[in-house]
Protein backbone atom coordinates (compact mmCIF):
# COMPACT_ATOMS: atom_id res chain seq x y z
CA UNK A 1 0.00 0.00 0.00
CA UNK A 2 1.17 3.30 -0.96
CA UNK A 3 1.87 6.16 1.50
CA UNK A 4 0.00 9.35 0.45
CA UNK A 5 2.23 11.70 0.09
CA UNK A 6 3.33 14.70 2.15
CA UNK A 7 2.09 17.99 0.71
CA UNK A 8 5.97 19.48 0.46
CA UNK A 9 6.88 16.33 -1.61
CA UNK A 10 4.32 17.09 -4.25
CA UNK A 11 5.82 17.98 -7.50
CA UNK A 12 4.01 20.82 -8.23
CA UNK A 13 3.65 22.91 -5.26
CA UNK A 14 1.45 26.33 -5.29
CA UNK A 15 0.99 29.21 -3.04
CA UNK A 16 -2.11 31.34 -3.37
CA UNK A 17 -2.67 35.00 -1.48
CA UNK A 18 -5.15 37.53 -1.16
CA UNK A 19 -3.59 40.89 -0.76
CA UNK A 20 -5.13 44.13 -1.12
CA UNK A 21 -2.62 47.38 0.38
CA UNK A 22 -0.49 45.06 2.54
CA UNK A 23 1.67 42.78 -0.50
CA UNK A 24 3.99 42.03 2.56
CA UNK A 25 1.78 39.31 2.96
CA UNK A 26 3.50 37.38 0.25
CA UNK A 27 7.05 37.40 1.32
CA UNK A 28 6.34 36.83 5.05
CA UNK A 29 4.22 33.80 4.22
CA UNK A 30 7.02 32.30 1.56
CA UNK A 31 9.77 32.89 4.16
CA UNK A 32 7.43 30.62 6.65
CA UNK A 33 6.54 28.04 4.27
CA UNK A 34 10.07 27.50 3.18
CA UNK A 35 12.42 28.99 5.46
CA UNK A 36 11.21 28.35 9.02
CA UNK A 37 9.12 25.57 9.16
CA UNK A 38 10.15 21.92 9.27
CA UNK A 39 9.86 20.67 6.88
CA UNK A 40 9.67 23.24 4.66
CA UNK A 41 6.94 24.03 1.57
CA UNK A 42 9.07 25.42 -1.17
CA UNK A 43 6.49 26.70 -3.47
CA UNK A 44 7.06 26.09 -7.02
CA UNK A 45 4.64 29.05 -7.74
CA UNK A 46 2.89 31.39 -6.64
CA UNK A 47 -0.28 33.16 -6.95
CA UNK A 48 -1.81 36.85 -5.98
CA UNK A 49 -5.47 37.35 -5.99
CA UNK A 50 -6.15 41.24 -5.60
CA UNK A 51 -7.31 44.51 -6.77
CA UNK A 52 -5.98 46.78 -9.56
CA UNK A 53 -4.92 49.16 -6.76
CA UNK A 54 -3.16 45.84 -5.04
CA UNK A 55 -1.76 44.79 -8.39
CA UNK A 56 0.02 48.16 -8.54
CA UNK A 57 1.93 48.00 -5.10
CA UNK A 58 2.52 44.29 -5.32
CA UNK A 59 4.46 44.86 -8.89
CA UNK A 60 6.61 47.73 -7.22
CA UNK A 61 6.97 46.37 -4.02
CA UNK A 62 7.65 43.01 -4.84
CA UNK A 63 9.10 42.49 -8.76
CA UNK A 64 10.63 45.65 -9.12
CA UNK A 65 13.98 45.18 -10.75
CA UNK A 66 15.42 47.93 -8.14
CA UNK A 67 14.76 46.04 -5.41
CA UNK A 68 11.40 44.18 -5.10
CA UNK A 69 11.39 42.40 -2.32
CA UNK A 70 10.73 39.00 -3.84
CA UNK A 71 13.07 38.91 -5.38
CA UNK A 72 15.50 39.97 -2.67
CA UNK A 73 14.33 36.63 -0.65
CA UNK A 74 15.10 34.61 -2.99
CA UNK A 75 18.66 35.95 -2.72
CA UNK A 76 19.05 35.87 0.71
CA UNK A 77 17.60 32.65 1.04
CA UNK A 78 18.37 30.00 -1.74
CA UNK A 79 16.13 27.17 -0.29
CA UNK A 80 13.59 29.12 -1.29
CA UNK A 81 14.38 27.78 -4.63
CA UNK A 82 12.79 29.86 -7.71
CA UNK A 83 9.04 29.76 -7.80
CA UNK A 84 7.46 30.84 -10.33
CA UNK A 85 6.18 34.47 -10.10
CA UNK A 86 5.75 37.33 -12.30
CA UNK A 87 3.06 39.83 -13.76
CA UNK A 88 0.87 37.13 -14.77
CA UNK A 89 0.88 35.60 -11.18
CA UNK A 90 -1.13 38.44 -10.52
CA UNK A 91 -4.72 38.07 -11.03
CA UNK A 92 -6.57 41.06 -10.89
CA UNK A 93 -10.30 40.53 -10.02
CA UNK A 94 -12.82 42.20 -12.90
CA UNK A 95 -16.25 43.91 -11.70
CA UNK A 96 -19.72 42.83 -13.04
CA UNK A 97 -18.45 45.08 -15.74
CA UNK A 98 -15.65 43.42 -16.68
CA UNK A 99 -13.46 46.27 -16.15
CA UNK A 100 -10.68 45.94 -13.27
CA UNK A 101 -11.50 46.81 -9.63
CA UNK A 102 -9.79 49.12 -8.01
CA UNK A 103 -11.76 48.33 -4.69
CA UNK A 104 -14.13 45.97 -3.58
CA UNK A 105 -17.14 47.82 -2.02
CA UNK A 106 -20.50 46.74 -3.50
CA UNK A 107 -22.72 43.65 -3.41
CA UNK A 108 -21.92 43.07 -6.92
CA UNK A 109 -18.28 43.67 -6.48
CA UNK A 110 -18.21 41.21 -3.76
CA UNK A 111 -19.94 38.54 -5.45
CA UNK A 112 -17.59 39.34 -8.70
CA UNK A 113 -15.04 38.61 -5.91
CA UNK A 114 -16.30 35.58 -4.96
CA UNK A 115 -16.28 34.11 -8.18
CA UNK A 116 -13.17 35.00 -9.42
CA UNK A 117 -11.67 33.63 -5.77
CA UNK A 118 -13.83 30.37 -6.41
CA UNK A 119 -12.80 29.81 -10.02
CA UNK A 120 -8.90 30.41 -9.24
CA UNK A 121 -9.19 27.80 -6.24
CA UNK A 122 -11.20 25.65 -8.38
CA UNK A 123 -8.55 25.41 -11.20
CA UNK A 124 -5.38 24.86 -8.96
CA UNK A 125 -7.11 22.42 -7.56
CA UNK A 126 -7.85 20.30 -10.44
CA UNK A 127 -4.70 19.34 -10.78
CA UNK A 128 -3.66 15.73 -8.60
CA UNK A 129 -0.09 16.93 -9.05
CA UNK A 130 -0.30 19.62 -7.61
CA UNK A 131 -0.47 20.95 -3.53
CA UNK A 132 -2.25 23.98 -2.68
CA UNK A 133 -1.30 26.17 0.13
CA UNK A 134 -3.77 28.85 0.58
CA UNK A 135 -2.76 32.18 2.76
CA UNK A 136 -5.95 34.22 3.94
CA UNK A 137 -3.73 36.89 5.59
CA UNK A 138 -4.47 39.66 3.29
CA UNK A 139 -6.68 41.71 1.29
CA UNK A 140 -10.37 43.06 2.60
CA UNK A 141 -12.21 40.69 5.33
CA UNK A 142 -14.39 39.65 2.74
CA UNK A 143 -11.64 38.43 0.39
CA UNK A 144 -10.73 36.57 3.16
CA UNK A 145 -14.02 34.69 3.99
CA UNK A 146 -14.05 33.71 0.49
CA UNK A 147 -10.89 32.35 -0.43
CA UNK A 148 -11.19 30.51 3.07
CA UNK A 149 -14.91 29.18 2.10
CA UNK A 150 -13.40 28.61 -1.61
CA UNK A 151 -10.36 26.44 -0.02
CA UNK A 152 -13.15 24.21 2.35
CA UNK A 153 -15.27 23.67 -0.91
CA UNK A 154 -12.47 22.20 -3.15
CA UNK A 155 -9.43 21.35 -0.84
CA UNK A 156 -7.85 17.97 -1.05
CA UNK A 157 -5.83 16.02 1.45
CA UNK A 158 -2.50 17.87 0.56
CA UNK A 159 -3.98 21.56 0.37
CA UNK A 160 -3.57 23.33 3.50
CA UNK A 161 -5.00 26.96 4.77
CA UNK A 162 -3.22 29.18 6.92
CA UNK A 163 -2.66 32.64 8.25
CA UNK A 164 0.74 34.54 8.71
CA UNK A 165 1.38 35.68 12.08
CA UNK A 166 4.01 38.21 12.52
CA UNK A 167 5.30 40.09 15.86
CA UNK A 168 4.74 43.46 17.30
CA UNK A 169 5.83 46.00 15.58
CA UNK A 170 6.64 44.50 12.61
CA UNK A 171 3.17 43.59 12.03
CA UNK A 172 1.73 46.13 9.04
CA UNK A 173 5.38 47.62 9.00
CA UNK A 174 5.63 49.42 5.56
CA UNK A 175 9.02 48.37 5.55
CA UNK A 176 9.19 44.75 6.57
CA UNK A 177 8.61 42.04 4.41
CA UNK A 178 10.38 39.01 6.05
CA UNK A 179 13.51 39.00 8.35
CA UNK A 180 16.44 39.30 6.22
CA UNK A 181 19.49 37.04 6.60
CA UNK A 182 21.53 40.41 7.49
CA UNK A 183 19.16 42.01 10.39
CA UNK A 184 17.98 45.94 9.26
CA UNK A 185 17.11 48.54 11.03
CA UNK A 186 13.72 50.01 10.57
CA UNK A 187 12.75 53.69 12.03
CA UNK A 188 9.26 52.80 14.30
CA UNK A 189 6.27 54.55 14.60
CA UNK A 190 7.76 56.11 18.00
CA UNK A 191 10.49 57.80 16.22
CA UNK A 192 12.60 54.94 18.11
CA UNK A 193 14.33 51.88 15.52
CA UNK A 194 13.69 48.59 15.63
CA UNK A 195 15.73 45.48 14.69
CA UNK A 196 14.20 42.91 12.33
CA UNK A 197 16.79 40.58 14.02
CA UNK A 198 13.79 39.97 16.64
CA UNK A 199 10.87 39.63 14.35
CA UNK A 200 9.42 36.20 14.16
CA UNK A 201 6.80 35.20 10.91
CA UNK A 202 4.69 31.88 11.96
CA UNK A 203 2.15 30.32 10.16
CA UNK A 204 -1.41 29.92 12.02
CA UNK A 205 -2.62 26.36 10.20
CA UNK A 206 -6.21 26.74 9.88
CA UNK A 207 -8.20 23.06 10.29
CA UNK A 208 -10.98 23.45 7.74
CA UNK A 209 -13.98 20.99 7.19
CA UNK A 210 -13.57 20.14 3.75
CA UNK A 211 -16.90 19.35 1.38
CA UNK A 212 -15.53 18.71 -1.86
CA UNK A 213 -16.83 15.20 -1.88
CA UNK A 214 -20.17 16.68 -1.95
CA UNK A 215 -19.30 18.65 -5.56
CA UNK A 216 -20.29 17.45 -8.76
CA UNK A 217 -17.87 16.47 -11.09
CA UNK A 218 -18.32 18.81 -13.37
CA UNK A 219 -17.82 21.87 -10.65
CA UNK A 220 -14.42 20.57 -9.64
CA UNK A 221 -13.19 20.05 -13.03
CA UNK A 222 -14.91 23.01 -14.23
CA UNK A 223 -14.86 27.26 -14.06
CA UNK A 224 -17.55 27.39 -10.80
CA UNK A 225 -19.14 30.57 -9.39
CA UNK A 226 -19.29 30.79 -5.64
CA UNK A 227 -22.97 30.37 -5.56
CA UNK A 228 -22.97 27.83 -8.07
CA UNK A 229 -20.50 25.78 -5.31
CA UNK A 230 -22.10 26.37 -2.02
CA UNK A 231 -25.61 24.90 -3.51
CA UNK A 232 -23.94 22.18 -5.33
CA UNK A 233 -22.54 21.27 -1.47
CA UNK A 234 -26.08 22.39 0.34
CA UNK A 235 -28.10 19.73 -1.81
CA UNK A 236 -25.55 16.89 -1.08
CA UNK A 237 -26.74 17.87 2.66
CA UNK A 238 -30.33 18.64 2.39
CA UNK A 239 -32.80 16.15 2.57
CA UNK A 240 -34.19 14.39 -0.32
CA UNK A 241 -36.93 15.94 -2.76
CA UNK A 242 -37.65 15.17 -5.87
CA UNK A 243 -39.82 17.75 -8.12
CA UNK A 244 -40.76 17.27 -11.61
CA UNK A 245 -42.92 18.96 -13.52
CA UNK A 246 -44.39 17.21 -16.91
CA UNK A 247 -45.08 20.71 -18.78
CA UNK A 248 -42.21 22.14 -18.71
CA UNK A 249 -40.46 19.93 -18.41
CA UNK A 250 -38.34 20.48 -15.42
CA UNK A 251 -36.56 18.34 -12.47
CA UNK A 252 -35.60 19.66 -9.47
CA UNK A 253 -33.38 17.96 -6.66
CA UNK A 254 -33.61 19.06 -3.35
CA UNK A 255 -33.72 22.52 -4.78
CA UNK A 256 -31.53 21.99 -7.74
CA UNK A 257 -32.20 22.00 -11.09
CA UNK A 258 -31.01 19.02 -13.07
CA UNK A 259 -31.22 19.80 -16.74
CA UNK A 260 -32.49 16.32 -18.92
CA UNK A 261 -33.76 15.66 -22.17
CA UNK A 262 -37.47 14.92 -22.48
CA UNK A 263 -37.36 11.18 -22.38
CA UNK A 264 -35.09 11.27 -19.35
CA UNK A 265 -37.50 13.53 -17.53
CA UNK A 266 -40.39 11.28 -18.85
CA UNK A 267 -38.08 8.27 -17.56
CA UNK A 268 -37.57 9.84 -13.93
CA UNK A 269 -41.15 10.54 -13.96
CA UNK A 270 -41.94 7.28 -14.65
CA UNK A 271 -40.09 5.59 -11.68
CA UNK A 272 -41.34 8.66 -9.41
CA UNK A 273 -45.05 7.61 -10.23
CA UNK A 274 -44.32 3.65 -9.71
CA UNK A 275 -42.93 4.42 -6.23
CA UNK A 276 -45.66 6.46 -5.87
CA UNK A 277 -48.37 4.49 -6.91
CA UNK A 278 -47.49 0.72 -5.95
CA UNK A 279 -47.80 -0.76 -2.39
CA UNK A 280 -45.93 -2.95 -0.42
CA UNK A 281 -42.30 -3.85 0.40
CA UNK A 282 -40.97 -3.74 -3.54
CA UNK A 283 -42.99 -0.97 -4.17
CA UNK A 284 -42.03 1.04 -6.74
CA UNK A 285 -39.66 -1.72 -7.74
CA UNK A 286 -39.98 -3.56 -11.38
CA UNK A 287 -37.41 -5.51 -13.88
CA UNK A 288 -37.99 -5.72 -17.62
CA UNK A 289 -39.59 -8.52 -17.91
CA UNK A 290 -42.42 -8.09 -15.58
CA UNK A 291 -43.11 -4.48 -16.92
CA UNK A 292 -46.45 -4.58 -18.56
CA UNK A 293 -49.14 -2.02 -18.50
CA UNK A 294 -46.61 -0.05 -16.75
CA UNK A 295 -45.13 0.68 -20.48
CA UNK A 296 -48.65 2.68 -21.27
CA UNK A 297 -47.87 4.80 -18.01
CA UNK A 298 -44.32 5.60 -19.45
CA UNK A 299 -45.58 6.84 -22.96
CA UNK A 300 -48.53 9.04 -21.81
CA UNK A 301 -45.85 10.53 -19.30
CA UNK A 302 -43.58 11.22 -22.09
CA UNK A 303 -46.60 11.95 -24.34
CA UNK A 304 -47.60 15.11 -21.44
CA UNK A 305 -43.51 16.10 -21.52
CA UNK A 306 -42.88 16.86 -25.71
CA UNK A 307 -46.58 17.10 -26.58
CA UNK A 308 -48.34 16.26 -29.59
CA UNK A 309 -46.45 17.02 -32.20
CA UNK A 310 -43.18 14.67 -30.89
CA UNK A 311 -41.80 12.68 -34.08
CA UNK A 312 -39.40 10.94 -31.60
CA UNK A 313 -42.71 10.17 -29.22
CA UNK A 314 -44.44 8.14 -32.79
CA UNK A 315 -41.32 6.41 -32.95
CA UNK A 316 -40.61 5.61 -29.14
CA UNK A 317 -44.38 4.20 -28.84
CA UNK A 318 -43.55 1.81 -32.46
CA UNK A 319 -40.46 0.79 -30.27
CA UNK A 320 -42.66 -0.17 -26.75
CA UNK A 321 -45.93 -1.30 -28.71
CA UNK A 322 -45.32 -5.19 -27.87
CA UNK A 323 -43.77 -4.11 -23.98
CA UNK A 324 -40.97 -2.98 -22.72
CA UNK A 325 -37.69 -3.33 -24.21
CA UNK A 326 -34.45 -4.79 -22.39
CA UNK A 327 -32.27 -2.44 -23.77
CA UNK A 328 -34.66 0.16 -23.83
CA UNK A 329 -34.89 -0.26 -20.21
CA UNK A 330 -31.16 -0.50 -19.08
CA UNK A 331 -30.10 2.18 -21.54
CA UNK A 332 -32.65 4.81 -20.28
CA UNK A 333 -31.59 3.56 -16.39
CA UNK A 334 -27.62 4.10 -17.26
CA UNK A 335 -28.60 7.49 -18.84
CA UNK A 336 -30.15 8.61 -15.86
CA UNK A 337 -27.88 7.69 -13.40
CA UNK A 338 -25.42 9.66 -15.48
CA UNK A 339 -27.34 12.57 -15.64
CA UNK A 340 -28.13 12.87 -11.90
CA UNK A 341 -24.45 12.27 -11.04
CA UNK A 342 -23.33 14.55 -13.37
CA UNK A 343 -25.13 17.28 -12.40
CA UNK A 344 -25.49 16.38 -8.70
CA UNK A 345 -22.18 14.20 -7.73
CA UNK A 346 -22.55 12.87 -4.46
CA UNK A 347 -26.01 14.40 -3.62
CA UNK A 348 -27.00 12.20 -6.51
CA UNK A 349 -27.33 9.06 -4.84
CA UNK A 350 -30.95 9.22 -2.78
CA UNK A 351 -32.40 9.85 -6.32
CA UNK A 352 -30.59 7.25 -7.99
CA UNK A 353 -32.17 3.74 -9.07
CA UNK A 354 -31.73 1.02 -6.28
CA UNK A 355 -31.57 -2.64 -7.22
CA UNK A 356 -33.36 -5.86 -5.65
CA UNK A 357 -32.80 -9.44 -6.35
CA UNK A 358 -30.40 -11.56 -8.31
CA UNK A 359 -30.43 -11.82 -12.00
CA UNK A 360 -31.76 -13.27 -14.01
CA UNK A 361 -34.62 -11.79 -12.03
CA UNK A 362 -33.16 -8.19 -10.85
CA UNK A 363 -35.31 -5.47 -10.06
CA UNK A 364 -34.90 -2.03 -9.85
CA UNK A 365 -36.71 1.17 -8.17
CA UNK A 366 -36.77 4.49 -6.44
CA UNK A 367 -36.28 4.48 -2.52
CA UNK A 368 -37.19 7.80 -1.92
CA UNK A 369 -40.25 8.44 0.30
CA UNK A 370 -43.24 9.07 -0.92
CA UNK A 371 -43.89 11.81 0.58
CA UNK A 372 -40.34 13.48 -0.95
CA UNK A 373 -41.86 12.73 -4.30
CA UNK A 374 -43.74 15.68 -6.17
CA UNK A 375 -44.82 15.29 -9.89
CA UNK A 376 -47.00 18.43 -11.23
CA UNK A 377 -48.46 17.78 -14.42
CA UNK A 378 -49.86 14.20 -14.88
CA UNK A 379 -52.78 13.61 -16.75
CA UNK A 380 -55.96 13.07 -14.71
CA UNK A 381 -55.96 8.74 -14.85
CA UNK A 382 -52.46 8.65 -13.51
CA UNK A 383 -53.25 10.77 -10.56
């Protein structure tokens, strides 16, 4: 059995800030990470979430070629190594305009925020290579939140969260950035100097309850918005319901829309009325073989969802007129199953088909509750 590894042995290692008028933040994290902790988390790059106004300082105060201060680390302290960090390491968050902020103030400059924060973490997570460690030190409080909420929605065994903790009065210095290898001294605020020979940088490890287990597949591989996430997480924890309405159609999960094509939705419905309808132990539960009027139920159901005017409907009912179909039947249950886990990943599986018995005489059906079963729309015999 293979030891997972150890997040500083991943080949691929990334650090990702928030800053906003404090790009300190960077070095005095990096100098933590790979200077004095044991063992140390040598990034292999590095990247800045901010502002246009925190793009600005963070490109004089830390790349300048006259003596940005990342650059100056790396000198003073090789085992560093050389991570990877330039101008387009710096991600600048748009507005709902798509223009560059300048500040975040406004709801919809938040929630631009938020989803530029959530599709950043999203993305450097995707990668199995690669270990994230995610510094919430800096930027606005609300930067924060999010990139901390972002890192518990898609974090993975190696990623780690943290905050950089640095002594009085270096703390918000304007003039520290990490303790050099050749102590300064800095004038204080008192008019007095202080020597950088006593600062100490820590990093705060923040334990995080991670929830990307309850993300569809297609959200962690994918460009997510914040809101897109956190409901994609809240229906994997919410208790069953299942909506579907024949006229539009439309199928909800637990408050979540799960797009289908008509048949699928006329399939879904299908199983949602037999649990609905039978009685007993197996109810709700039929194979292939012993579907028989059962087939009439499907077609008027998918009959109520396309309407009258459905070429594929004249066909389907050609296909069903003698009864149900074997292949019919398992290729419409596989394609359902893969469109509920697709668009509901773990949060899928109380809506997914269960099985009974042993083949040749297998049997499958909805376990839902009845009373966490909603269909608007049937016609008036099937109600």
């Amino acid at each position: 059995m293979n030891t997972p590894l150890a997040p500083h042995e991943f080949p691929r290692r990334t650090l990702l800030a928030v800053t906003g008028l404090s790009p300190q933040i960077v070095t005095e994290t990096l100098y933590a990470l790979a200077v004095a902790q044991t063992p140390a988390f040598a990034p292999t790059e590095i990247h800045l979430l901010t502002t246009a106004n925190g793009a600005r300082l963070a490109r004089a105060a830390l790349l300048h070629t006259d003596g940005g201060q990342f650059h100056t680390l790396l000198k003073d302290y090789p085992q560093t190594g050389h991570p990877a960090f330039d101008e387009s390491h710096i991600h600048v968050i748009a507005g709902p305009d798509g223009q560059s902020l300048a500040d975040i103030r406004t709801l919809e400059e938040n929630a631009a925020a938020a989803d530029a924060i959530t599709a950043l973490v999203a993305r450097l997570t995707s990668d199995g290579d690669n270990a994230l460690h995610v510094s919430i030190a800096g930027g606005r409080k609300t930067m924060g939140f999010y990139l901390g909420y972002a890192f518990s929605l898609y974090a993975r065994p190696q990623d780690r969260l943290s905050h950089v903790l640095v002594t009085a009065p270096f703390e918000s210095h304007p003039e520290f950035f990490y303790p050099p290898r050749r102590p300064r001294r800095l004038a204080a605020r008192d008019g007095g100097h202080i020597d950088t020979a006593d600062a100490v940088v820590t990093l705060a490890d923040i334990p995080v309850v991670r929830l990307r287990h309850g993300l569809p597949v297609a959200l962690q591989r994918g460009t997510a918005s914040f809101n897109d996430a956190v409901a994609a997480v809240q229906a994997s924890l919410a208790a069953p319901f299942l909506e579907i309405d024949l006229a539009s159609p439309r199928v909800v999960c637990s408050g979540r829309p799960v797009l289908m094509k008509p048949q699928l939705v006329a399939w879904l419905a299908w199983w949602a009325w037999l649990r609905k309808k039978q009685q007993g132990e197996s109810a709700g539960f039929v194979g292939w073989r012993s579907v028989g009027a059962e087939t009439k139920v499907f077609l008027a159901l998918y009959r109520m969802v396309v309407g009258a005017d459905a070429a594929d409907y004249e066909s389907t009912a050609a296909l069903l007129a003698d009864g149900m179909e074997k292949e019919f039947f398992q290729q419409k249950n596989s394609k359902l199953e893969r469109a509920l886990r697709d668009a509901l990943g773990p949060a899928a599986a109380p809506y997914l088909l269960a099985q009974q018995g042993k083949r040749p005489h297998t049997r499958r059906g909805l376990t839902l509750p009845i009373d966490a079963i909603r269909i608007a729309g049937l016609p008036g015999n099937l109600q």
